[in-house]
Structure formats: structure tokens, C-alpha cells
PDB file of N, CA and C in Angstrom:
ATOM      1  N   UNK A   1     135.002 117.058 103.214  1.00  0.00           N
ATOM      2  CA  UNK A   1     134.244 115.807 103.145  1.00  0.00           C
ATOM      3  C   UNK A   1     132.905 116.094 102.448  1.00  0.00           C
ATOM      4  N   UNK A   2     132.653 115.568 101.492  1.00  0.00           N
ATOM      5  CA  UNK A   2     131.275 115.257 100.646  1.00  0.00           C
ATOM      6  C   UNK A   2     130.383 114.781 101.640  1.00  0.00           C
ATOM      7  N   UNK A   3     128.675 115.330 101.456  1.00  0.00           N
ATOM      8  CA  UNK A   3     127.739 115.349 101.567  1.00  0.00           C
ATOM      9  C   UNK A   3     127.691 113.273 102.003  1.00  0.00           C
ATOM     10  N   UNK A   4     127.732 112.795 100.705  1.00  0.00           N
ATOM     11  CA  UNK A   4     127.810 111.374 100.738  1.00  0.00           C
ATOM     12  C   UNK A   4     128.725 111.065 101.612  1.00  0.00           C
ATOM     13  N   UNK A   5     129.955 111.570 101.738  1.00  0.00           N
ATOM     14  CA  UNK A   5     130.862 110.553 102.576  1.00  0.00           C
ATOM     15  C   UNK A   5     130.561 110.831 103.816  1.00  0.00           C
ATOM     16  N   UNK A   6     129.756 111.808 104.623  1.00  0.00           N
ATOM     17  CA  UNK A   6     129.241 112.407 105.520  1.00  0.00           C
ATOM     18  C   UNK A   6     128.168 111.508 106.793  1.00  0.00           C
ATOM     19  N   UNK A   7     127.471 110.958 105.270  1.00  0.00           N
ATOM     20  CA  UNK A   7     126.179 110.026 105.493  1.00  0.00           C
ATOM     21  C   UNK A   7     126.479 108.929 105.207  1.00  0.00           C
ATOM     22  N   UNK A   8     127.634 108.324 104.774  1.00  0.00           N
ATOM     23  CA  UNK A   8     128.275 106.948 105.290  1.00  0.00           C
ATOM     24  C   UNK A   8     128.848 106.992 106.190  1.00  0.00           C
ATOM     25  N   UNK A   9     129.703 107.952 106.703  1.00  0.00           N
ATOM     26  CA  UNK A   9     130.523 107.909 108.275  1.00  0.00           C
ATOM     27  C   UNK A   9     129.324 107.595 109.396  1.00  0.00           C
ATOM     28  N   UNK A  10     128.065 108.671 109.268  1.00  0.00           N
ATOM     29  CA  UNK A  10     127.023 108.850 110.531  1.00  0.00           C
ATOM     30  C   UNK A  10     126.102 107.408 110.538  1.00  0.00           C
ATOM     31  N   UNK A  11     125.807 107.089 109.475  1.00  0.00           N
ATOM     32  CA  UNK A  11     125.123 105.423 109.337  1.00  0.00           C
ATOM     33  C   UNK A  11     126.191 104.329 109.805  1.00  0.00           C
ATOM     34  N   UNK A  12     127.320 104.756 109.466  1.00  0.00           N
ATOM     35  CA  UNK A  12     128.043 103.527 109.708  1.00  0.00           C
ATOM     36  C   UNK A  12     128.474 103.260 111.472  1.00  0.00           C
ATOM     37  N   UNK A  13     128.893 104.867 111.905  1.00  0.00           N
ATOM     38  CA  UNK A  13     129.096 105.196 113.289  1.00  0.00           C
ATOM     39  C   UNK A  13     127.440 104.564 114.148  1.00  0.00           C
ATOM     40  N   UNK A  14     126.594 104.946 113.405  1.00  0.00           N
ATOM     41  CA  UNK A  14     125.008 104.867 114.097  1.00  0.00           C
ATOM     42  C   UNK A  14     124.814 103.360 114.479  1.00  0.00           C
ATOM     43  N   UNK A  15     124.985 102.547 112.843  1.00  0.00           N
ATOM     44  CA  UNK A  15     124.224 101.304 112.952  1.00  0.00           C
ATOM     45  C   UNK A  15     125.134  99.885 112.501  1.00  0.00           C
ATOM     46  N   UNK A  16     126.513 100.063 112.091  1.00  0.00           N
ATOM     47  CA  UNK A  16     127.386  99.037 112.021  1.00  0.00           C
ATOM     48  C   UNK A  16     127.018  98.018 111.135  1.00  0.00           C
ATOM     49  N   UNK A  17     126.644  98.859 109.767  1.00  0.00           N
ATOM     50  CA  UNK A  17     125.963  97.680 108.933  1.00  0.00           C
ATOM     51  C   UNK A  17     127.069  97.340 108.850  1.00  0.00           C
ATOM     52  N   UNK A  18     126.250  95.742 108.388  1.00  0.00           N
ATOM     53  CA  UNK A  18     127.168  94.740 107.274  1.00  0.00           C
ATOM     54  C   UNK A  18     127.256  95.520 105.714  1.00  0.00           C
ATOM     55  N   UNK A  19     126.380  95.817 105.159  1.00  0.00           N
ATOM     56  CA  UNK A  19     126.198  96.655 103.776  1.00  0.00           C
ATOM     57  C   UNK A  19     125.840  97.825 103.590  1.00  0.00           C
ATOM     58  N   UNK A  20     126.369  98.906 103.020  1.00  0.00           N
ATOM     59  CA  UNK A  20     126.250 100.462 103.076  1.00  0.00           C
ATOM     60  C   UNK A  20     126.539 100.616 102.029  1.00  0.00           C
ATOM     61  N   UNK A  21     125.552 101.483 101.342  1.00  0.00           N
ATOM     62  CA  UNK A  21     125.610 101.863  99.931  1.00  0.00           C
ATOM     63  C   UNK A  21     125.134 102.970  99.490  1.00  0.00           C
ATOM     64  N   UNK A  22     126.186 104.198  99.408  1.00  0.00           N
ATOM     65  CA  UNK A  22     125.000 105.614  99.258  1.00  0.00           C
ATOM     66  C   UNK A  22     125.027 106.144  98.201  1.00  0.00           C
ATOM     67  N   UNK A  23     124.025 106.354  97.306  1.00  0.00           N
ATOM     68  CA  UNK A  23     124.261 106.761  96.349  1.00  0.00           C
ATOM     69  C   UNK A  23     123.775 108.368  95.581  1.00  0.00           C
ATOM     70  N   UNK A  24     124.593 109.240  95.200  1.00  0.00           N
ATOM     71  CA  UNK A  24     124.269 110.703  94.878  1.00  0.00           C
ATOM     72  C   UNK A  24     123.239 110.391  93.773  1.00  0.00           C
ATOM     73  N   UNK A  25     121.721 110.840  93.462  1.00  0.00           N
ATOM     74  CA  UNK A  25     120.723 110.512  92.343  1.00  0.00           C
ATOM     75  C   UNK A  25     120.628 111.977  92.038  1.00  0.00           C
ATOM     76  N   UNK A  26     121.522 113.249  93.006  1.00  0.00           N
ATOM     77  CA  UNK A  26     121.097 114.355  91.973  1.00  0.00           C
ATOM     78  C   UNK A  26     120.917 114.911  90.759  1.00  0.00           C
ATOM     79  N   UNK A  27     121.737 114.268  89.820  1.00  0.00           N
ATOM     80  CA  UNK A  27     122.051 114.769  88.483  1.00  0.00           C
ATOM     81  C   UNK A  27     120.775 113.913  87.919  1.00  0.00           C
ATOM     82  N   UNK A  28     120.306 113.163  88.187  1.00  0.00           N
ATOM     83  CA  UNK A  28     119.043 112.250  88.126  1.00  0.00           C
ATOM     84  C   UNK A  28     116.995 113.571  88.143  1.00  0.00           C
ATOM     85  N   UNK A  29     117.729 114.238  88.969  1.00  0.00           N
ATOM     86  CA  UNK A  29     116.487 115.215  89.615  1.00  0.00           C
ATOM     87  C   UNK A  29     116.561 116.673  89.035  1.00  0.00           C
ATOM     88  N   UNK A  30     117.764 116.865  88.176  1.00  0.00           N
ATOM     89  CA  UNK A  30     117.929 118.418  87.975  1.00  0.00           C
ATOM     90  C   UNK A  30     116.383 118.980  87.002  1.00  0.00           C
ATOM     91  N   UNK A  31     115.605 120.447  87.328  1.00  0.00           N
ATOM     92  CA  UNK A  31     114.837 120.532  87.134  1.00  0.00           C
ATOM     93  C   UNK A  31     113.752 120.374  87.488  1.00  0.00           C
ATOM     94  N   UNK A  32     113.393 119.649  88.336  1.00  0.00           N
ATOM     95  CA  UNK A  32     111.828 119.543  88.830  1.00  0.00           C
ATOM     96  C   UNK A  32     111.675 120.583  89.827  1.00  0.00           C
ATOM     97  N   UNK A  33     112.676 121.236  90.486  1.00  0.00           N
ATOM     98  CA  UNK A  33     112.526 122.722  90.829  1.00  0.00           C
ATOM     99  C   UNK A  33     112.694 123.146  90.183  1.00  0.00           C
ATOM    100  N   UNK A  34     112.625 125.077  90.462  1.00  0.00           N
ATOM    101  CA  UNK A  34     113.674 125.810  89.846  1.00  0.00           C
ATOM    102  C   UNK A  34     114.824 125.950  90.551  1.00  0.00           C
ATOM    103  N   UNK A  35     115.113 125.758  91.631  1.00  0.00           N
ATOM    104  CA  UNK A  35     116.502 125.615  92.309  1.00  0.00           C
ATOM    105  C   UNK A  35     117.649 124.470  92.572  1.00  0.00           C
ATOM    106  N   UNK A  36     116.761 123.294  91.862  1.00  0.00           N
ATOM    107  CA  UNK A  36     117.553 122.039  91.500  1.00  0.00           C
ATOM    108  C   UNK A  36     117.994 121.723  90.585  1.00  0.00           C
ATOM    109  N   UNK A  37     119.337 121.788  90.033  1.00  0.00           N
ATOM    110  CA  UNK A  37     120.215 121.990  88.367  1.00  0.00           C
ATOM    111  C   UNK A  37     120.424 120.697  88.332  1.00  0.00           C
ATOM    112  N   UNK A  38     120.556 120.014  89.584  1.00  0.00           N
ATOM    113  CA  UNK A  38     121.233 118.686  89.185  1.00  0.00           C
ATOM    114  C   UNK A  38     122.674 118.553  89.316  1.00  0.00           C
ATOM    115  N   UNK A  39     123.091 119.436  89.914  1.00  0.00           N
ATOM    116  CA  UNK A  39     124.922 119.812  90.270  1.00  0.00           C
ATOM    117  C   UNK A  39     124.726 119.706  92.076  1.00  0.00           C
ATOM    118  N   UNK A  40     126.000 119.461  92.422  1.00  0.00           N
ATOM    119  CA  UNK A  40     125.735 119.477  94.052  1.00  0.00           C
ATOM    120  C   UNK A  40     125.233 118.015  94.536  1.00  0.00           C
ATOM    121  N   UNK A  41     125.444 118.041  95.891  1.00  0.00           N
ATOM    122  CA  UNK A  41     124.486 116.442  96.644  1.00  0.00           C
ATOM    123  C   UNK A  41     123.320 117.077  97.169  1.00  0.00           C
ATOM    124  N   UNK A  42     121.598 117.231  96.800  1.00  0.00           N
ATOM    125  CA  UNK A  42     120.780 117.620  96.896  1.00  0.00           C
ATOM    126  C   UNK A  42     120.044 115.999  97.040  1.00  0.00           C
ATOM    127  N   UNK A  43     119.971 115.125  96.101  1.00  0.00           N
ATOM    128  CA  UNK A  43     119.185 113.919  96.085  1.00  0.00           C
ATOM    129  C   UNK A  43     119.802 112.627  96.112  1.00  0.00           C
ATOM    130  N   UNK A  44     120.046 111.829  97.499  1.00  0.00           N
ATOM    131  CA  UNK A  44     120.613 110.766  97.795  1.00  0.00           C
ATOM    132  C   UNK A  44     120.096 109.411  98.160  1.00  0.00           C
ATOM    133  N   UNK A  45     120.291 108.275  97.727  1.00  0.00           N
ATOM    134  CA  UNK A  45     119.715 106.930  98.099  1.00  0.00           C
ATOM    135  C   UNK A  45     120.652 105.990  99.217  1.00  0.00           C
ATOM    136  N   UNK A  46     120.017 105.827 100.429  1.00  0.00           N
ATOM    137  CA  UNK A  46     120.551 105.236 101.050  1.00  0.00           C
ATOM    138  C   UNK A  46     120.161 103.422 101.034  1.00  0.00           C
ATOM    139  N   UNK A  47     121.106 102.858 100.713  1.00  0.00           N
ATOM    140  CA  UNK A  47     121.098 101.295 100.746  1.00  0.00           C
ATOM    141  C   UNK A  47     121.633 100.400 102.124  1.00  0.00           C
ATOM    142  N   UNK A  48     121.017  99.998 103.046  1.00  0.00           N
ATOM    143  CA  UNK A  48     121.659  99.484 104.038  1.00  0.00           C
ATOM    144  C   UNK A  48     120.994  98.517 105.104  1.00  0.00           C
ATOM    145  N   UNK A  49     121.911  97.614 105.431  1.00  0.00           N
ATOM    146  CA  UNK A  49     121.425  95.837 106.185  1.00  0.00           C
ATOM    147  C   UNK A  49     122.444  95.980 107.228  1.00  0.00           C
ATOM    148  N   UNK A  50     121.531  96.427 108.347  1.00  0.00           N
ATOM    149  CA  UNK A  50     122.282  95.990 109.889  1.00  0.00           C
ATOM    150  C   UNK A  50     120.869  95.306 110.952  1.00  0.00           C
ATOM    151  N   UNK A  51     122.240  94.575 111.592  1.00  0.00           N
ATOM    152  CA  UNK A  51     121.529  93.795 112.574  1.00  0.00           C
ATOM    153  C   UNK A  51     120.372  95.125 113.725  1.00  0.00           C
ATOM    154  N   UNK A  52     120.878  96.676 113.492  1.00  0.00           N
ATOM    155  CA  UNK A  52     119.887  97.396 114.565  1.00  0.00           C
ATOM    156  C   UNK A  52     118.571  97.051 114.153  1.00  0.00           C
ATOM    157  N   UNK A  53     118.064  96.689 112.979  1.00  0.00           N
ATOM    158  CA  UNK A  53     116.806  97.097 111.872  1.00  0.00           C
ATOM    159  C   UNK A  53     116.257  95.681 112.378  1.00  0.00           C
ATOM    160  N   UNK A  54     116.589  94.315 112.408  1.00  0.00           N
ATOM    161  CA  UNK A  54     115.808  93.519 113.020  1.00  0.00           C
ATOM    162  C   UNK A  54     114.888  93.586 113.776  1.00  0.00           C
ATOM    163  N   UNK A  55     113.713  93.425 113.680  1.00  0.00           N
ATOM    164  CA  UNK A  55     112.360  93.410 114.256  1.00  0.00           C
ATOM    165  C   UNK A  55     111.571  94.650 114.097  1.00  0.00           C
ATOM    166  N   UNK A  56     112.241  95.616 113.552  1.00  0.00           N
ATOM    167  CA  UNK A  56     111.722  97.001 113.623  1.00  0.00           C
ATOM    168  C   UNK A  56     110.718  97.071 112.085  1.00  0.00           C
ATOM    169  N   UNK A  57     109.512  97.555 112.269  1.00  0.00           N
ATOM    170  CA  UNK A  57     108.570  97.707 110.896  1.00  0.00           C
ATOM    171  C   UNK A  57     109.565  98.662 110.121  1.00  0.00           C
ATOM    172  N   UNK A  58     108.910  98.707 108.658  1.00  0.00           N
ATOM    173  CA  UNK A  58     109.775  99.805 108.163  1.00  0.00           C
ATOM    174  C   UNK A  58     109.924 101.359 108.355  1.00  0.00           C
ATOM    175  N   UNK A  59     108.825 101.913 108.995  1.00  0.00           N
ATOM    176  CA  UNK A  59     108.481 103.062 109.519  1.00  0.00           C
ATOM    177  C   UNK A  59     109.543 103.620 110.296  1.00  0.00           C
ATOM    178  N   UNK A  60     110.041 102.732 111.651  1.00  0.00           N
ATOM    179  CA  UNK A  60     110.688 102.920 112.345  1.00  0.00           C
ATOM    180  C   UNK A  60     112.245 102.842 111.657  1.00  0.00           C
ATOM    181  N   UNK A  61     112.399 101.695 111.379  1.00  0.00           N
ATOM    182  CA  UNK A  61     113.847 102.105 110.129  1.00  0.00           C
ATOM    183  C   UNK A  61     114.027 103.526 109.605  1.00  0.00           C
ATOM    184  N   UNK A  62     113.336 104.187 108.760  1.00  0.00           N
ATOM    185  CA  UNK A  62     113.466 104.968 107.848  1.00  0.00           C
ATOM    186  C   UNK A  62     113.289 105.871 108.936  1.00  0.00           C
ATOM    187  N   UNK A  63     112.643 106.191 110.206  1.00  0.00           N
ATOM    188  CA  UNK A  63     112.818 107.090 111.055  1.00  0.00           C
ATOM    189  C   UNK A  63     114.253 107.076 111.725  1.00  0.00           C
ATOM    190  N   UNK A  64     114.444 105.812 112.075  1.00  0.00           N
ATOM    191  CA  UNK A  64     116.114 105.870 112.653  1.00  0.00           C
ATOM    192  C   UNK A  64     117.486 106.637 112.165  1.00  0.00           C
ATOM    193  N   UNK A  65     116.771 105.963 110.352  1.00  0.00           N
ATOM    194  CA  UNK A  65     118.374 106.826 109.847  1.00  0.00           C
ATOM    195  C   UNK A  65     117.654 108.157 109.365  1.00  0.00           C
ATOM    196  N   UNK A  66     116.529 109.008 109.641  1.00  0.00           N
ATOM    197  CA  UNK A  66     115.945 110.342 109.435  1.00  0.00           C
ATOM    198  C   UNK A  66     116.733 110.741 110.602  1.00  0.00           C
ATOM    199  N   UNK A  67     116.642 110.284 111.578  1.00  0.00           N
ATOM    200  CA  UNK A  67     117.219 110.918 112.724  1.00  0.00           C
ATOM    201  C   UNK A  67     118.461 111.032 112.816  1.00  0.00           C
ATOM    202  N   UNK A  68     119.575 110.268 112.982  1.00  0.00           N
ATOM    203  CA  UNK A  68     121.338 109.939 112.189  1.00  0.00           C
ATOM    204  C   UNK A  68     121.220 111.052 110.850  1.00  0.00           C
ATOM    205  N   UNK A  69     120.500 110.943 109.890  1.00  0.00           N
ATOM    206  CA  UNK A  69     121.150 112.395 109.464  1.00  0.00           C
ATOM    207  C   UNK A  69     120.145 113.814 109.308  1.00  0.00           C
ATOM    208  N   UNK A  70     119.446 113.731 110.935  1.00  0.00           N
ATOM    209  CA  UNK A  70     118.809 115.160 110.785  1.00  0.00           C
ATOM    210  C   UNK A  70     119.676 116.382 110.065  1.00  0.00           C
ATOM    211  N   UNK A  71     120.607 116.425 110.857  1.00  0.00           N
ATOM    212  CA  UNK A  71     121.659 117.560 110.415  1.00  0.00           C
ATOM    213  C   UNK A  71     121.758 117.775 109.290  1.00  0.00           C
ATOM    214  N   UNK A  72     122.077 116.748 108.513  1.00  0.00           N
ATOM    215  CA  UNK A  72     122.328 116.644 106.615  1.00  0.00           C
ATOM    216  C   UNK A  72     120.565 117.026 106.032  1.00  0.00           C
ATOM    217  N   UNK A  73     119.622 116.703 106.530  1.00  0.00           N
ATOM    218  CA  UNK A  73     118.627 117.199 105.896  1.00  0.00           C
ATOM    219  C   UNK A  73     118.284 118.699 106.077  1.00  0.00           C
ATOM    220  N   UNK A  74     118.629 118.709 107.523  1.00  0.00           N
ATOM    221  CA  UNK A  74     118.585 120.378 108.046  1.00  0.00           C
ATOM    222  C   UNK A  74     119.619 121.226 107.084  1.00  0.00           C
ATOM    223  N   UNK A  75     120.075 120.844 106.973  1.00  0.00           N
ATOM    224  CA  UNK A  75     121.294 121.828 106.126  1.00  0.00           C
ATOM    225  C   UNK A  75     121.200 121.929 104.870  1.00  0.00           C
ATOM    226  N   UNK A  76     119.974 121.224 104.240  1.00  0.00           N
ATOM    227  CA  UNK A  76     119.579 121.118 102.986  1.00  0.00           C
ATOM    228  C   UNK A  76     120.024 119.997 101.861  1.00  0.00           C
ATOM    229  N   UNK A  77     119.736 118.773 102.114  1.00  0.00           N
ATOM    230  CA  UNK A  77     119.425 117.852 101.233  1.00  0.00           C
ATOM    231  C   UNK A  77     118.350 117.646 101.386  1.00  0.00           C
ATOM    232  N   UNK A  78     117.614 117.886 100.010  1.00  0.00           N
ATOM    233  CA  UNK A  78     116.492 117.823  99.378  1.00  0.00           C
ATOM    234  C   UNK A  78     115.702 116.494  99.890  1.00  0.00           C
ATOM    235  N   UNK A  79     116.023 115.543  99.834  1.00  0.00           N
ATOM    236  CA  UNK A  79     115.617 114.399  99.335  1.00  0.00           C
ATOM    237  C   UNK A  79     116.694 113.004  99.942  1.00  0.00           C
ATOM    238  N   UNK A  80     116.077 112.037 100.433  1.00  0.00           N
ATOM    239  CA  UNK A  80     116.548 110.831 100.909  1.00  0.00           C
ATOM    240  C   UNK A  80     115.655 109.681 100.934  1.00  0.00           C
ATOM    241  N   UNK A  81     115.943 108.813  99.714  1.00  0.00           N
ATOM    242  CA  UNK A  81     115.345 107.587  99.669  1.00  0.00           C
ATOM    243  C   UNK A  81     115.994 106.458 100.535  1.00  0.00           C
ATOM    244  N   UNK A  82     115.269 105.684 101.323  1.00  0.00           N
ATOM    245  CA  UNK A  82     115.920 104.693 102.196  1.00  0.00           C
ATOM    246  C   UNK A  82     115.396 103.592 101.950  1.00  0.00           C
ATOM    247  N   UNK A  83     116.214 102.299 101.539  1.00  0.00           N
ATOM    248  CA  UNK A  83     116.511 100.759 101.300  1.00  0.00           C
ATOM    249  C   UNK A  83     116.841 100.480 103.241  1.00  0.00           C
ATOM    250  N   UNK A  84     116.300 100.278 103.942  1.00  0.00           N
ATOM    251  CA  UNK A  84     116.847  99.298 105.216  1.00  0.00           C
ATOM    252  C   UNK A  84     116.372  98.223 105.644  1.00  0.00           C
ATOM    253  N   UNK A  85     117.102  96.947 105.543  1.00  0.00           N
ATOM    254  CA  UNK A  85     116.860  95.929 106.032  1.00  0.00           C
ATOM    255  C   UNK A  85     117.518  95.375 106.948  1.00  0.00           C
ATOM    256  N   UNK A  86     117.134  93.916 107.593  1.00  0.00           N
ATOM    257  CA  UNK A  86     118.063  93.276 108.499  1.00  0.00           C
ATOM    258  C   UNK A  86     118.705  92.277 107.618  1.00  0.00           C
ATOM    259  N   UNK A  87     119.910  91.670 108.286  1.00  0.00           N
ATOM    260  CA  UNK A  87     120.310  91.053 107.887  1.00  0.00           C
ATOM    261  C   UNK A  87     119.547  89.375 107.846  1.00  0.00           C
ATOM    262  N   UNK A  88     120.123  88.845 106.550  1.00  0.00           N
ATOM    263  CA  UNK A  88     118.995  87.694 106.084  1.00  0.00           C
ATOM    264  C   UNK A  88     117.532  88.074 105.227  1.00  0.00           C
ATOM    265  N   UNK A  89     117.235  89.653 105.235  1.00  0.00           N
ATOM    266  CA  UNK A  89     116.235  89.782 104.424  1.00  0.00           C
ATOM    267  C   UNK A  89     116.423  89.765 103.072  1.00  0.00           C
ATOM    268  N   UNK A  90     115.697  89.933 102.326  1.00  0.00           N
ATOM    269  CA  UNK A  90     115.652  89.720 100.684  1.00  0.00           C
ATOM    270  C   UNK A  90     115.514  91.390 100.803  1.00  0.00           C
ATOM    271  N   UNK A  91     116.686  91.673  99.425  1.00  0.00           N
ATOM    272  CA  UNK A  91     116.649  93.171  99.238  1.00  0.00           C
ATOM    273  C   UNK A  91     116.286  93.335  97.111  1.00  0.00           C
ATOM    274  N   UNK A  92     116.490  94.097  96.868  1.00  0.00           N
ATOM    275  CA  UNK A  92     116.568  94.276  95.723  1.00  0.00           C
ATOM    276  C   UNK A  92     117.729  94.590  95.084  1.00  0.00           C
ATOM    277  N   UNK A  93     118.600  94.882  95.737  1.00  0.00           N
ATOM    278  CA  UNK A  93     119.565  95.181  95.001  1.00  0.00           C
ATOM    279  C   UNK A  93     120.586  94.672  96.233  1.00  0.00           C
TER     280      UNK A  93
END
């Protein structure tokens, strides 16, 4: 199982979105280390609207799913951008 499909199972098990969208941006990042080629799941964007995220500031969001995939960061992904909203909010994409 891929890195990504990893961190859609644990978000989806966690928070039962309606919308889940993860996307690999490594090949996007290769180079700004010297240990980042841009090969591998190192830099990932998480996109996602569940009813848990209602009422919560965004702080606390982006802490929720930090926590759901401690493990995946512990184990070395670089990098995790997080999109979380509730449902009915205006997103960007």
C-alpha cells in the first residue's frame, strides 16, 4: 500500500468525509533539499470536507488530521499541506 493510499484509508477511517482528495506534490519539490529528488511520496496535499471539522477554527483541523497521520509523518513524509473544511463551506477547489 502507497504512502497516499495509506492517508486516505486513516482520514477516511478518522473523519468520514463526504470529500477526500490526496494528492502526491513530490515530483513538484525535487531539489530544494539535497535529499529530495522528487521520486517517492515525500510531499502530499490533503483535500477534505467532513462534518468532524464543523465549528472547529482552522488550527484545530490541521491539528486533527496531524494527529491521524502522526505515524506517516514520523516515518518520514516531508511535508503535508491541509485543505479542511466542513461541509457547506466554500473551498477552492
Amino acid at each position: 500500500m502507497s504512502i497516499r493510499e495509506r492517508i486516505e484509508a486513516r482520514l477516511s477511517e478518522a473523519f468520514s468525509p463526504e470529500r477526500l482528495t490526496v494528492i502526491d506534490e513530490s515530483a513538484s519539490h525535487a531539489g530544494h533539499q539535497p535529499d529530495v529528488t522528487g521520486t517517492g511520496e515525500t510531499h502530499m496535499r490533503v483535500r477534505i470536507v467532513s462534518p468532524a471539522f464543523s465549528g472547529l477554527p482552522r488550527l484545530a483541523r490541521h491539528r486533527a488530521v496531524n494527529d491521524v497521520l502522526k505515524a506517516e509523518l514520523e516515518a518520514g513524509l516531508h511535508a503535508l499541506a491541509i485543505e479542511a473544511s466542513a461541509p457547506g463551506e466554500a473551498t477552492r477547489w
